[in-house]
N, C-alpha and C. Protein backbone atom coordinates (compact mmCIF):
# COMPACT_ATOMS: atom_id res chain seq x y z
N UNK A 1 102.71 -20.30 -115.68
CA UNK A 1 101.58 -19.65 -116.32
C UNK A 1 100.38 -20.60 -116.40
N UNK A 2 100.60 -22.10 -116.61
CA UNK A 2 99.36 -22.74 -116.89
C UNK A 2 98.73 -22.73 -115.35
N UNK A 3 99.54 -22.69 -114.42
CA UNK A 3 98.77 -23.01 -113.03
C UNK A 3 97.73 -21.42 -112.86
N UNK A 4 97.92 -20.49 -113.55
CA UNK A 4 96.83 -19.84 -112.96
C UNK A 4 96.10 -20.30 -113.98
N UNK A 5 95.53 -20.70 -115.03
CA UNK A 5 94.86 -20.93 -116.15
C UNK A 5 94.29 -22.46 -115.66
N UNK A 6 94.40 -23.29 -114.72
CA UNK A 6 94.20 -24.38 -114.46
C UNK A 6 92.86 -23.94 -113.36
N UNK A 7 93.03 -23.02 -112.78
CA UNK A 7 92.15 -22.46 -111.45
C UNK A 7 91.15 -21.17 -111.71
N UNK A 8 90.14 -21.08 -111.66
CA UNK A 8 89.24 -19.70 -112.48
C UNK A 8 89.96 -18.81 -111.13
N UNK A 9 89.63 -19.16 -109.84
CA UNK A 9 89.68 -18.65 -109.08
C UNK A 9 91.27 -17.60 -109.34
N UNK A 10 92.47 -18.37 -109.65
CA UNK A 10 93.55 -17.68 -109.78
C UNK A 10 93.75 -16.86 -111.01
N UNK A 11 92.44 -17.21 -112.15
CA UNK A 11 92.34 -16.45 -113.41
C UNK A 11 91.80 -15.24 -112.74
N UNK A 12 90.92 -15.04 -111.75
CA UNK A 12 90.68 -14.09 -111.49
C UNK A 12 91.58 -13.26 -111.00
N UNK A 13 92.36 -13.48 -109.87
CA UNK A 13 92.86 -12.86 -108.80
C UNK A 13 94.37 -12.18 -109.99
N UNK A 14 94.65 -12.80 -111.00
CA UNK A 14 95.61 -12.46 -111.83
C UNK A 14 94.65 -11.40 -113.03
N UNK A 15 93.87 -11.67 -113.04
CA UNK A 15 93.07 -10.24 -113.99
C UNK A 15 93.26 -9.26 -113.25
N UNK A 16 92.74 -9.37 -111.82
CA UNK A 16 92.62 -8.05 -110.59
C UNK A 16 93.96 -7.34 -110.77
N UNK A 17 95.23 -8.48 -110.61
CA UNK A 17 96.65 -8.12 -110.22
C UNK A 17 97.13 -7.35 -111.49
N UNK A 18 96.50 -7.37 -112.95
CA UNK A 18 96.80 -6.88 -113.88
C UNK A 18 95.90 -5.71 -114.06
N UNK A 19 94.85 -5.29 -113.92
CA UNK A 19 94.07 -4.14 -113.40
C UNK A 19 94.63 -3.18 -112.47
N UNK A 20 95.46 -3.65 -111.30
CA UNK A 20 96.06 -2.67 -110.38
C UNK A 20 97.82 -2.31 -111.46
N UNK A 21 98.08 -3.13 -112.11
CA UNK A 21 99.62 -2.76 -112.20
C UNK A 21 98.87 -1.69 -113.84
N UNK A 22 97.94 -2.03 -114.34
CA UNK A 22 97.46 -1.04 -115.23
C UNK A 22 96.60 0.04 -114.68
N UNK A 23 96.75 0.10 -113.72
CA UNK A 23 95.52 1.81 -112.77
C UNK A 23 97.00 2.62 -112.74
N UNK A 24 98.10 1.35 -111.90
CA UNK A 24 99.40 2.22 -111.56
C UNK A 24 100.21 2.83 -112.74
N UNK A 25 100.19 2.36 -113.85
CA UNK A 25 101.34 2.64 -115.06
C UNK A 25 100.32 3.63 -115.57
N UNK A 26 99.31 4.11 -115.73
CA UNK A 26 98.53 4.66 -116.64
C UNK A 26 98.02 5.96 -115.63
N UNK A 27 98.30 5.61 -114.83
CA UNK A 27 98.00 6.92 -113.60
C UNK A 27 99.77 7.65 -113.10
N UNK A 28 100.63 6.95 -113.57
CA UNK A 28 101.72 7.36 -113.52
C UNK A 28 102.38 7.69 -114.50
N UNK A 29 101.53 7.92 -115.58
CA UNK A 29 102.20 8.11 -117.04
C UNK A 29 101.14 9.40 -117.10
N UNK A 30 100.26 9.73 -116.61
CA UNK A 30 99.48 11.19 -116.74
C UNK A 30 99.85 11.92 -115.56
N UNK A 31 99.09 13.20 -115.65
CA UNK A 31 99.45 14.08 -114.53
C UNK A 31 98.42 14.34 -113.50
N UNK A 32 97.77 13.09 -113.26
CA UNK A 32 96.66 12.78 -113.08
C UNK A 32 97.80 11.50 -111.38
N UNK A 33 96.99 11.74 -110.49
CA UNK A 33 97.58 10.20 -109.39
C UNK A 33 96.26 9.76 -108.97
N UNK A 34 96.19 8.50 -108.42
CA UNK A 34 94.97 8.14 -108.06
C UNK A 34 94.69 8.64 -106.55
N UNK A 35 93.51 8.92 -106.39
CA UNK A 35 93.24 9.20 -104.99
C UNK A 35 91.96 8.78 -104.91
N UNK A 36 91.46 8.50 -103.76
CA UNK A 36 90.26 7.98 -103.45
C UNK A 36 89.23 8.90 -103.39
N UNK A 37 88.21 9.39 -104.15
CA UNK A 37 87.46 10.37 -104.15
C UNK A 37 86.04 10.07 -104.39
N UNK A 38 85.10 11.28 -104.50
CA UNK A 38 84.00 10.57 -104.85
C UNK A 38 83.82 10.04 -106.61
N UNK A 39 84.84 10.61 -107.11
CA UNK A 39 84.80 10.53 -108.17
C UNK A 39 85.21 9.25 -108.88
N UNK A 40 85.99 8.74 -108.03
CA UNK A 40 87.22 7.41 -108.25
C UNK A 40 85.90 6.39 -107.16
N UNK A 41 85.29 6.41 -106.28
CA UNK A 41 84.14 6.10 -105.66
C UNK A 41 82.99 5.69 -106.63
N UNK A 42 82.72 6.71 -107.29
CA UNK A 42 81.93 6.66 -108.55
C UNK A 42 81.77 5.55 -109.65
N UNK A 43 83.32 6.00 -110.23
CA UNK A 43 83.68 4.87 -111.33
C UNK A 43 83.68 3.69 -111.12
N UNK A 44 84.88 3.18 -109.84
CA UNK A 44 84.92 1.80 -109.29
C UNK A 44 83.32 1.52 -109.61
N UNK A 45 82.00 1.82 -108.90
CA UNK A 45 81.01 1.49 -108.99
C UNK A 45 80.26 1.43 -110.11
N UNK A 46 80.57 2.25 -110.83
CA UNK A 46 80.07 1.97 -112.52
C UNK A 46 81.15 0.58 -113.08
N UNK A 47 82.05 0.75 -112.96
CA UNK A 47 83.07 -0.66 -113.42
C UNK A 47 82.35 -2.10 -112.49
N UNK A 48 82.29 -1.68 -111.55
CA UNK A 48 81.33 -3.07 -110.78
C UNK A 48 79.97 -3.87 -111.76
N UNK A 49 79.63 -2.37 -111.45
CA UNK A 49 78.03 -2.35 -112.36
C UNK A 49 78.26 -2.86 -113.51
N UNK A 50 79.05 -2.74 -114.34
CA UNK A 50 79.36 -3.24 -115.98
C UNK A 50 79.87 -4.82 -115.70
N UNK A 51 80.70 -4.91 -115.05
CA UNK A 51 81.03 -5.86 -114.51
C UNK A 51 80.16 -7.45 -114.45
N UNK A 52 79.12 -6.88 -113.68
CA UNK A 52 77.78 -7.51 -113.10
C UNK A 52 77.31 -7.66 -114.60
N UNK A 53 76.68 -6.39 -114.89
CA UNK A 53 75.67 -6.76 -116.12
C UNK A 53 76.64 -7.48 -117.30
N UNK A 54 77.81 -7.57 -117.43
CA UNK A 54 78.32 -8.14 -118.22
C UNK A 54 78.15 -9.86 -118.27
N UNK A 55 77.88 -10.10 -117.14
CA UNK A 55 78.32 -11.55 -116.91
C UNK A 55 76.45 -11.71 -116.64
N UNK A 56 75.11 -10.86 -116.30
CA UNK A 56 73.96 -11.17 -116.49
C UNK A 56 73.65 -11.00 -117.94
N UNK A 57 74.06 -10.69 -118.81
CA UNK A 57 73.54 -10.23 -119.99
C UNK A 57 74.38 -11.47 -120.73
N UNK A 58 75.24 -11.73 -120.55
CA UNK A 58 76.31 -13.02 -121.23
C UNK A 58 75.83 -14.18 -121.17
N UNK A 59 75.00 -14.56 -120.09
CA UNK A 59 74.31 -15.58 -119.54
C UNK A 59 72.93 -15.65 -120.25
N UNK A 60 72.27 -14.42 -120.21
CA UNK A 60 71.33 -14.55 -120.87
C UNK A 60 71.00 -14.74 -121.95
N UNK A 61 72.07 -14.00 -122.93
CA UNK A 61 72.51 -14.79 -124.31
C UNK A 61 72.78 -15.72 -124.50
N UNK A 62 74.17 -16.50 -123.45
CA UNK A 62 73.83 -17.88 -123.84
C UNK A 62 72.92 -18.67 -123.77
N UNK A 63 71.87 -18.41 -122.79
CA UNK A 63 70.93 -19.40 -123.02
C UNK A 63 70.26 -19.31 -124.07
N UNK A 64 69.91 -18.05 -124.80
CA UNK A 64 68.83 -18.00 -125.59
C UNK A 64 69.30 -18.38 -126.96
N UNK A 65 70.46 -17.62 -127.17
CA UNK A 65 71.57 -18.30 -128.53
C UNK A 65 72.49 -19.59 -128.72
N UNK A 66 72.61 -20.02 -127.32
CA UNK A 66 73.31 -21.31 -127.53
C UNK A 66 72.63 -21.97 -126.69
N UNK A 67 72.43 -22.50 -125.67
CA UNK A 67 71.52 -23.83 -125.03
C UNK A 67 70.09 -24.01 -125.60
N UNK A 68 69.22 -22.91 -125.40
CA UNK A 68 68.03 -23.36 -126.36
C UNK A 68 68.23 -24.46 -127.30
N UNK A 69 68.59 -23.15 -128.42
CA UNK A 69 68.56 -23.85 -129.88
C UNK A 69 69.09 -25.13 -129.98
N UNK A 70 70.53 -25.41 -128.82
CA UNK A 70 71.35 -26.73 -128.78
C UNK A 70 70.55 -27.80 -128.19
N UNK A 71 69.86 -27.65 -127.54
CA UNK A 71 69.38 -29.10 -126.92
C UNK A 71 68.30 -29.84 -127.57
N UNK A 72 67.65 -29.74 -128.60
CA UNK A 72 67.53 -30.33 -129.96
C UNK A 72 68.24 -31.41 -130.46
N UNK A 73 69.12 -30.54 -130.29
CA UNK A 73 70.50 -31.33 -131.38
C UNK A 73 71.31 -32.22 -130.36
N UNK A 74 71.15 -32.58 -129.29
CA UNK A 74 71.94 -33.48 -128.60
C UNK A 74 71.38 -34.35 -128.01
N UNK A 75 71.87 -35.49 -128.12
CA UNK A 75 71.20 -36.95 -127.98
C UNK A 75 70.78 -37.03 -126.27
N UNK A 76 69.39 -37.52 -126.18
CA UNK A 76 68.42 -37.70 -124.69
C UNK A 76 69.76 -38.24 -123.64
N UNK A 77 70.80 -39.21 -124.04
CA UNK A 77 71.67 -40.12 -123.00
C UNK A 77 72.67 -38.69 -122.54
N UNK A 78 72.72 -37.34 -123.35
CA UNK A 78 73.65 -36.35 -123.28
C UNK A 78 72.70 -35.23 -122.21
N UNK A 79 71.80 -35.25 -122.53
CA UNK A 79 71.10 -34.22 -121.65
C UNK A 79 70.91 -33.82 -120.54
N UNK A 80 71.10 -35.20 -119.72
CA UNK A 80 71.38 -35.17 -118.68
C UNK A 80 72.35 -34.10 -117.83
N UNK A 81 73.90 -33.98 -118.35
CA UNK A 81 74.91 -33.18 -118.10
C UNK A 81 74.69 -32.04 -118.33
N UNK A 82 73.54 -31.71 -119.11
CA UNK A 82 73.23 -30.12 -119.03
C UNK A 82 72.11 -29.37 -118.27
N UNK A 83 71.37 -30.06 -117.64
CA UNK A 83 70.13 -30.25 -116.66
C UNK A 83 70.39 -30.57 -115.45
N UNK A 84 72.12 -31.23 -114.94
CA UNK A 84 72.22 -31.70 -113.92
C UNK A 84 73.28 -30.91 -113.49
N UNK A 85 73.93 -30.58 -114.38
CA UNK A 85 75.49 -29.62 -114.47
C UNK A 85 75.62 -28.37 -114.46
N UNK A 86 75.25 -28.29 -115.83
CA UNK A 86 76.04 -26.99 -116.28
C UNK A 86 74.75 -25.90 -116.21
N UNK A 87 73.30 -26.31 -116.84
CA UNK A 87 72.24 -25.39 -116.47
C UNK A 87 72.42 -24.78 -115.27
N UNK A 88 72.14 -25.65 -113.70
CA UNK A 88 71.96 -25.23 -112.27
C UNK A 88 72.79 -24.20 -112.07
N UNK A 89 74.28 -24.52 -112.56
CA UNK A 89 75.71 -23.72 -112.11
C UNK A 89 75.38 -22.37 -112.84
N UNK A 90 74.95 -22.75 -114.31
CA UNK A 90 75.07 -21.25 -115.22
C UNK A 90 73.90 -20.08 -114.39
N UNK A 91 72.84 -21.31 -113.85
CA UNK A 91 71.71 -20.11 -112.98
C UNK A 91 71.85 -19.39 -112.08
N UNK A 92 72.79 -20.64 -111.37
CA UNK A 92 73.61 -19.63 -110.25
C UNK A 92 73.90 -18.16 -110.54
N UNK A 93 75.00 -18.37 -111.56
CA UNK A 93 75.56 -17.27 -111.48
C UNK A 93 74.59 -16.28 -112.55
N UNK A 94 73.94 -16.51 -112.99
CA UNK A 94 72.31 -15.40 -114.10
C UNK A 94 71.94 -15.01 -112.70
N UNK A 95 71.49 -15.52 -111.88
CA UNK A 95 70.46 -15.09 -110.77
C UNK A 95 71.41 -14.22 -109.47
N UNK A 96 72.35 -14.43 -109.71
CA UNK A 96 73.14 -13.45 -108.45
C UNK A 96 74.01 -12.55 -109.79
N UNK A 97 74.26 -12.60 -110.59
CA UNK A 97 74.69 -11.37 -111.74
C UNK A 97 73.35 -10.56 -111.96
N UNK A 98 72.26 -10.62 -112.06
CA UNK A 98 71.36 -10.16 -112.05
C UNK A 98 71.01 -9.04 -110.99
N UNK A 99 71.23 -10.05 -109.56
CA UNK A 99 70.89 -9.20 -108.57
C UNK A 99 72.37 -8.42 -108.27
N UNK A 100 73.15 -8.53 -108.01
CA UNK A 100 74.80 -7.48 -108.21
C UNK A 100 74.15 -6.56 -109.16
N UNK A 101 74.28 -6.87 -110.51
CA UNK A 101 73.72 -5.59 -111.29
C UNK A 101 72.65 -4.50 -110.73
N UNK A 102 71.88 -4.73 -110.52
CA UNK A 102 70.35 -3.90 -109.61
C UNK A 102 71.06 -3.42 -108.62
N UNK A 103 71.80 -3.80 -107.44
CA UNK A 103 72.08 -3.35 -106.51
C UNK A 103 73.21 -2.57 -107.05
N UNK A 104 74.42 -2.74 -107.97
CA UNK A 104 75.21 -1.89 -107.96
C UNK A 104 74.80 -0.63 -108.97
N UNK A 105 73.78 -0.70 -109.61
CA UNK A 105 73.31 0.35 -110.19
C UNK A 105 72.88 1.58 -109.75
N UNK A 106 71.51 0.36 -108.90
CA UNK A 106 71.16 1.51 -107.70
C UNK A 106 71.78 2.21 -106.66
N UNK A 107 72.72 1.49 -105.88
CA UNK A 107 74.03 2.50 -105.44
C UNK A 107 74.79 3.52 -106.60
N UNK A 108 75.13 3.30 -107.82
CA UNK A 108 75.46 4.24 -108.73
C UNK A 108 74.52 5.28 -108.86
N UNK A 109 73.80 5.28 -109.07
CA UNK A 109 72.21 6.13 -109.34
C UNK A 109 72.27 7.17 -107.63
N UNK A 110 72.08 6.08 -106.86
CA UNK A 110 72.56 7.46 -105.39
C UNK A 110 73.52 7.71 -105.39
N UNK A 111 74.65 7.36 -105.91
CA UNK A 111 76.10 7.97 -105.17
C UNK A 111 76.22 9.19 -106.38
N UNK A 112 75.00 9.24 -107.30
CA UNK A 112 75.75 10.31 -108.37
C UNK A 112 75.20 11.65 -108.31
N UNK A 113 74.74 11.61 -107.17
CA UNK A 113 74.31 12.70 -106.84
C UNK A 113 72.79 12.84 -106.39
N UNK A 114 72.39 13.80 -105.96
CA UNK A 114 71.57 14.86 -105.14
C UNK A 114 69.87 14.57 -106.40
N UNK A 115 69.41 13.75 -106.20
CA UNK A 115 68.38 13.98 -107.46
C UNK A 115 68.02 12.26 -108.44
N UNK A 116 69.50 12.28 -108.33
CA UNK A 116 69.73 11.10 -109.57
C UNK A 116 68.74 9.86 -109.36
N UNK A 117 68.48 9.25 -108.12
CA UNK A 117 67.74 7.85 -108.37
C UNK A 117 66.52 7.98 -108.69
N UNK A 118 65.70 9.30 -107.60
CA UNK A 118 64.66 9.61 -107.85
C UNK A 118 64.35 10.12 -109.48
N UNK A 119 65.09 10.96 -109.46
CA UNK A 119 65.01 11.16 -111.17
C UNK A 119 64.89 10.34 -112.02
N UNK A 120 65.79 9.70 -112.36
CA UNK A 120 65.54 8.56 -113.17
C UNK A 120 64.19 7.18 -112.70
N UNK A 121 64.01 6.95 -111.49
CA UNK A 121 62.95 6.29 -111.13
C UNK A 121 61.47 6.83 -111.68
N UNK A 122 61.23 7.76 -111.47
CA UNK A 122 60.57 8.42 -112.22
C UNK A 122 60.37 9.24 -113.44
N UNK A 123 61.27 8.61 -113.78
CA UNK A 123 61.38 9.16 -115.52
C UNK A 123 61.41 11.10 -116.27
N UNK A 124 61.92 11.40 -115.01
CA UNK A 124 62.06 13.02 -115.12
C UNK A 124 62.77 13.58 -116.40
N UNK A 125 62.50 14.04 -117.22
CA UNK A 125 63.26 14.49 -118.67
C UNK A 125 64.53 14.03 -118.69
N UNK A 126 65.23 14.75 -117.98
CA UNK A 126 67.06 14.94 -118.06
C UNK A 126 67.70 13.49 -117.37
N UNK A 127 66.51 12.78 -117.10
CA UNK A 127 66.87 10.95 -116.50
C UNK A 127 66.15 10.06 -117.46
N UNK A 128 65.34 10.21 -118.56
CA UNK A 128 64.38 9.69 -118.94
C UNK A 128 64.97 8.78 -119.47
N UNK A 129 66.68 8.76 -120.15
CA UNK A 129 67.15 7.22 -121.23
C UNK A 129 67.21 6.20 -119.92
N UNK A 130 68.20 7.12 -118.84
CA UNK A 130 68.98 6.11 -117.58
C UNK A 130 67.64 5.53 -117.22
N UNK A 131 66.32 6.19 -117.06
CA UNK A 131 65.28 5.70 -116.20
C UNK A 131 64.36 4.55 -116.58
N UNK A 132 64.50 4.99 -118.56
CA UNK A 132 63.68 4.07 -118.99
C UNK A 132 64.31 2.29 -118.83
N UNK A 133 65.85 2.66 -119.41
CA UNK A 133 66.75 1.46 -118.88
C UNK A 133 66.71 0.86 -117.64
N UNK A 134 67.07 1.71 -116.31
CA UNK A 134 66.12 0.96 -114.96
C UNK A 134 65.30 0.43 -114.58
N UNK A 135 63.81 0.98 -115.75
CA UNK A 135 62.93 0.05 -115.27
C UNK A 135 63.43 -1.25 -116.18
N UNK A 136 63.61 -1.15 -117.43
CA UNK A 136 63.44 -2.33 -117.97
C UNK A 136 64.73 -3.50 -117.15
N UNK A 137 65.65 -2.68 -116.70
CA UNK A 137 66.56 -3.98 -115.76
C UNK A 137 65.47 -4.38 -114.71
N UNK A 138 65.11 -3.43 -114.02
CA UNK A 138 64.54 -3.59 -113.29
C UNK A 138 63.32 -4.72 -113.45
N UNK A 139 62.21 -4.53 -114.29
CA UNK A 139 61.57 -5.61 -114.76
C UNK A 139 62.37 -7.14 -115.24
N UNK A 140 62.97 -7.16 -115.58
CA UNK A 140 64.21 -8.53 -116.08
C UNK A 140 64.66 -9.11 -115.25
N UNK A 141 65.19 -8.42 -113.85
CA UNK A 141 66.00 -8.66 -112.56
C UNK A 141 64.51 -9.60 -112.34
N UNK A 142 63.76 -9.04 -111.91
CA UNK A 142 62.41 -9.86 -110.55
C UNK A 142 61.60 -10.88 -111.83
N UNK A 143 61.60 -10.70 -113.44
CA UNK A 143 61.75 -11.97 -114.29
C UNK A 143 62.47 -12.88 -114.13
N UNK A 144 63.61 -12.81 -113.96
CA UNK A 144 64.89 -13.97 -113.16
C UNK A 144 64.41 -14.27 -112.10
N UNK A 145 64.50 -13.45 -110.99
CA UNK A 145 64.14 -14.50 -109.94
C UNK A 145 62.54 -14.71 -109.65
N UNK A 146 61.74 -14.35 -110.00
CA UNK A 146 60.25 -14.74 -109.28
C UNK A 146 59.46 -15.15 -110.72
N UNK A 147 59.86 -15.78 -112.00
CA UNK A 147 59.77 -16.22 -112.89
C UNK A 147 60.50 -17.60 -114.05
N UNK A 148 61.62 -16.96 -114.27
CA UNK A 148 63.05 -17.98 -114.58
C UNK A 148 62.87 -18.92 -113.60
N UNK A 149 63.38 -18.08 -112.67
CA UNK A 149 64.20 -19.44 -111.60
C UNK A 149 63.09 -20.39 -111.42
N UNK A 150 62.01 -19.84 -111.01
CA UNK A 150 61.47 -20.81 -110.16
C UNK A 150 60.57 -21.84 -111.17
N UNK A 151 60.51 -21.45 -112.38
CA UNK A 151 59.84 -22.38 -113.47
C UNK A 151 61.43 -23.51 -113.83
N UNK A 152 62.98 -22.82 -114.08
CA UNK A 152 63.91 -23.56 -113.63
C UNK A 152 63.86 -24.79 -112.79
N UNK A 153 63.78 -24.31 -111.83
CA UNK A 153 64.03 -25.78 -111.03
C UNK A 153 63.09 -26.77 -110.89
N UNK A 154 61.34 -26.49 -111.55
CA UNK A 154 60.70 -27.61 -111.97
C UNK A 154 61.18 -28.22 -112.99
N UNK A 155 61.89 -27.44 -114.12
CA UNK A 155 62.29 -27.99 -115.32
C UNK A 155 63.23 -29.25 -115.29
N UNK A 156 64.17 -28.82 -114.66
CA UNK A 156 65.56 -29.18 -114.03
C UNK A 156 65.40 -30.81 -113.26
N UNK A 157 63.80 -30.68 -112.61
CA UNK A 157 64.01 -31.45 -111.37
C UNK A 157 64.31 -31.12 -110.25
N UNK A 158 65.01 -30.02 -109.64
CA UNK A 158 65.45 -29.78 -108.58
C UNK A 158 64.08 -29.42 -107.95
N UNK A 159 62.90 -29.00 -108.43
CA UNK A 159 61.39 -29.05 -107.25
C UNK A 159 61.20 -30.50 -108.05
N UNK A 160 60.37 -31.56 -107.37
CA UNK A 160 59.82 -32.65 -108.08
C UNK A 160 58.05 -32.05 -108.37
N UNK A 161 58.07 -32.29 -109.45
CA UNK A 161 56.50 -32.17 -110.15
C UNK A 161 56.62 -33.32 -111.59
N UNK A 162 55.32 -33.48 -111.61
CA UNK A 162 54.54 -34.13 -112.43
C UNK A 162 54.99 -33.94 -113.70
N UNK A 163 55.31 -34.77 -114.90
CA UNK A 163 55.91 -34.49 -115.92
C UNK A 163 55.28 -33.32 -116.89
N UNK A 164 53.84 -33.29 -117.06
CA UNK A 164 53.43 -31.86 -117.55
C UNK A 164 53.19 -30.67 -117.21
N UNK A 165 53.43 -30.36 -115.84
CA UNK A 165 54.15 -29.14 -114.98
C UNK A 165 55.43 -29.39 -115.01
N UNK A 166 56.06 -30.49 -115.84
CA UNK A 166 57.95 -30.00 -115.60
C UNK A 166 58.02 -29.27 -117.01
N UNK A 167 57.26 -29.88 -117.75
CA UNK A 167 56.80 -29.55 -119.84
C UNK A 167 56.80 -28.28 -119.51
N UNK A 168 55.28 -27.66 -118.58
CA UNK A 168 55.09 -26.49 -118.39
C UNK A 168 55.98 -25.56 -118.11
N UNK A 169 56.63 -25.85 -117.09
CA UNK A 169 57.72 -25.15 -116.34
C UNK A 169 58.47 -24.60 -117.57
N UNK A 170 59.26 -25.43 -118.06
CA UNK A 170 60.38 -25.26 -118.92
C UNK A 170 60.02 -24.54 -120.20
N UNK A 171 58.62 -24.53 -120.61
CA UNK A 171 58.13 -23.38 -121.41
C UNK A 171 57.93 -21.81 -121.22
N UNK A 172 57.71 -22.03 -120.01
CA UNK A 172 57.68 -20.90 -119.42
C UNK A 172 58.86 -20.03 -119.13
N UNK A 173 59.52 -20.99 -118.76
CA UNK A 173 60.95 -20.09 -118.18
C UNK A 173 61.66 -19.73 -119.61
N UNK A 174 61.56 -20.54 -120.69
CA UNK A 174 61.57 -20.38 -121.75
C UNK A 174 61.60 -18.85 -122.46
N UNK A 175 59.79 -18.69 -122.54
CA UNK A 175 59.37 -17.61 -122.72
C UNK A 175 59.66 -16.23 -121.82
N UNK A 176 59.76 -16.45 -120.83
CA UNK A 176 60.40 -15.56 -119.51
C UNK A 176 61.73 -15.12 -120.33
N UNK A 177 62.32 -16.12 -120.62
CA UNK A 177 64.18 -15.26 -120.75
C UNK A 177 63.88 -14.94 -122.14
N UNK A 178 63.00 -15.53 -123.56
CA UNK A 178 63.26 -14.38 -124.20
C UNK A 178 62.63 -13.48 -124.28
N UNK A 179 61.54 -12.58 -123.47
CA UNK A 179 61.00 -11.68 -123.16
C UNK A 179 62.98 -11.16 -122.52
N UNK A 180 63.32 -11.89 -121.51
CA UNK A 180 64.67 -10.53 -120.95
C UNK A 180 65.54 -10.69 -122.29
N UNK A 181 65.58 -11.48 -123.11
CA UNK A 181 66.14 -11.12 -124.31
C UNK A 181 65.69 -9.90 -125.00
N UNK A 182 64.72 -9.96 -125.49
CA UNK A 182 64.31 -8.94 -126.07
C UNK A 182 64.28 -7.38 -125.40
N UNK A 183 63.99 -7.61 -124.07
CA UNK A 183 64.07 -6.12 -123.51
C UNK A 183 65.72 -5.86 -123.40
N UNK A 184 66.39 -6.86 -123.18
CA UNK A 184 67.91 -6.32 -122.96
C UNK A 184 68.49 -5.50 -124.06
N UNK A 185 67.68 -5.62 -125.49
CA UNK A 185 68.25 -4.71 -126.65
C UNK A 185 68.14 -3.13 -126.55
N UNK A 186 66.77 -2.96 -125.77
CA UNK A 186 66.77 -1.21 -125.52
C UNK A 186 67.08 -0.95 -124.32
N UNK A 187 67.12 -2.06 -123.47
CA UNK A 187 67.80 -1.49 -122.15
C UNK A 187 69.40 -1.39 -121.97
N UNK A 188 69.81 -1.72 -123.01
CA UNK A 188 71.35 -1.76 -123.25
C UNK A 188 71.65 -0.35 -123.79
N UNK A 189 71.00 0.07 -124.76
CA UNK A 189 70.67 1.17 -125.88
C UNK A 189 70.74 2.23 -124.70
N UNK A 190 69.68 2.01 -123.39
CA UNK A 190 68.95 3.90 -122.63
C UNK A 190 69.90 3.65 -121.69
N UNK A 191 70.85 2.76 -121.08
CA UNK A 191 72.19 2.77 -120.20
C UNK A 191 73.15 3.39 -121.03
N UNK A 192 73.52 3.10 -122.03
CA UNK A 192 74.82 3.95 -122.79
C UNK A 192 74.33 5.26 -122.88
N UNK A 193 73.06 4.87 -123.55
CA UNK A 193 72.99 6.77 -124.42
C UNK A 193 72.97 7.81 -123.08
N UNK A 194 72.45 7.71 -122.00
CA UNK A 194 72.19 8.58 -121.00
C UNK A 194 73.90 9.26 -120.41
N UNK A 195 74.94 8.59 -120.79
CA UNK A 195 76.11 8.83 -120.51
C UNK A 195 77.08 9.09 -121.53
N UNK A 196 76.37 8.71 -122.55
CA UNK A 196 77.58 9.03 -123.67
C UNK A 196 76.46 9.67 -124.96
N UNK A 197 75.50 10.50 -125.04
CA UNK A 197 74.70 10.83 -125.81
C UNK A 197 74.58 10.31 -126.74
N UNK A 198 74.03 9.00 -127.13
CA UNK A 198 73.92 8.75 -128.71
C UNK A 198 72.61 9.48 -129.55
N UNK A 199 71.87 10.62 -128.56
CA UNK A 199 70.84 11.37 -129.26
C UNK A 199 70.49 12.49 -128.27
């Protein structure tokens, strides 16, 4: 047991392996079997989609609730390891969870039918929670990358600039993620309600 817990990679592949033996026991305990449909097509892609935004929205919290506020509090000889390490790696994965999310949405949004992307893209009544939520991912997604990131890697060091364009940088990108902080509270809100009515 510790060897898959030693490897993310095998933490994963053992979540997956426990996902399929729970599709099989729970699809074999109803009167329900799995088949590949558009419907089972569908979901997989909404489970992707949650998936994605789970791990862009997790990221984005941590930075704003725990690295911010923390790097204050930890001594200049420590900072290093979080600017050289763990920041770059955590962006990685903010900036491609970001973009997975957008793309698997927007495939959700066409695969759900005859109407749906356009609808909601344009904010048509009966799309107006899903649509208003799209744009605001939508605005947050191209904040990450053509904002975040690229004020990021002056911050970071990874572009070399001048120490008060690195100041700059890092204020900025700053202000960038909690602007996607703040929009992530109603764009979280018009993704649920549009599927599960909370009004």
């Amino acid at each position: 047991m510790a060897a898959i817990f030693q490897s993310l990679g095998r933490t994963v592949i053992a979540g997956l392996v426990i996902l399929v033996v729970a599709v099989l026991i729970t699809t074999g305990m109803t009167s329900s079997s799995f088949e590949l449909n558009q419907y089972t097509v569908n979901f997989i892609m909404r489970w992707l989609h949650v998936l994605a935004g789970v791990m862009w929205i997790g990221l984005l919290w941590y930075f704003n609730f725990v690295q911010i506020p923390s790097m204050p509090k930890i001594p200049d000889e420590q900072k290093p390891a979080i600017g050289k390490v763990i920041a770059p790696t955590a962006l990685f994965w903010f900036r491609y969870a970001a973009l997975a999310t957008v793309v698997t949405g927007l495939l959700l949004a066409h695969l759900s039918g005859e109407g749906y992307l356009v609808g909601a893209l344009s904010l048509q009544a009966a799309y107006i929670k899903i649509g208003l939520g799209m744009w605001m991912a939508l605005i947050m997604a191209a904040n990450v990358w053509f904002i975040i990131w690229p004020n990021q890697k002056k911050a970071l060091g990874i572009v070399s600039v001048e120490a008060d364009a690195k100041a700059a940088a890092a204020k900025m990108a700053m202000m960038a993620s909690r602007f996607n902080t703040m929009l992530s509270i109603p764009m979280l809100w018009m993704m649920v309600a549009q599927t599960h009515g909370a009004y």
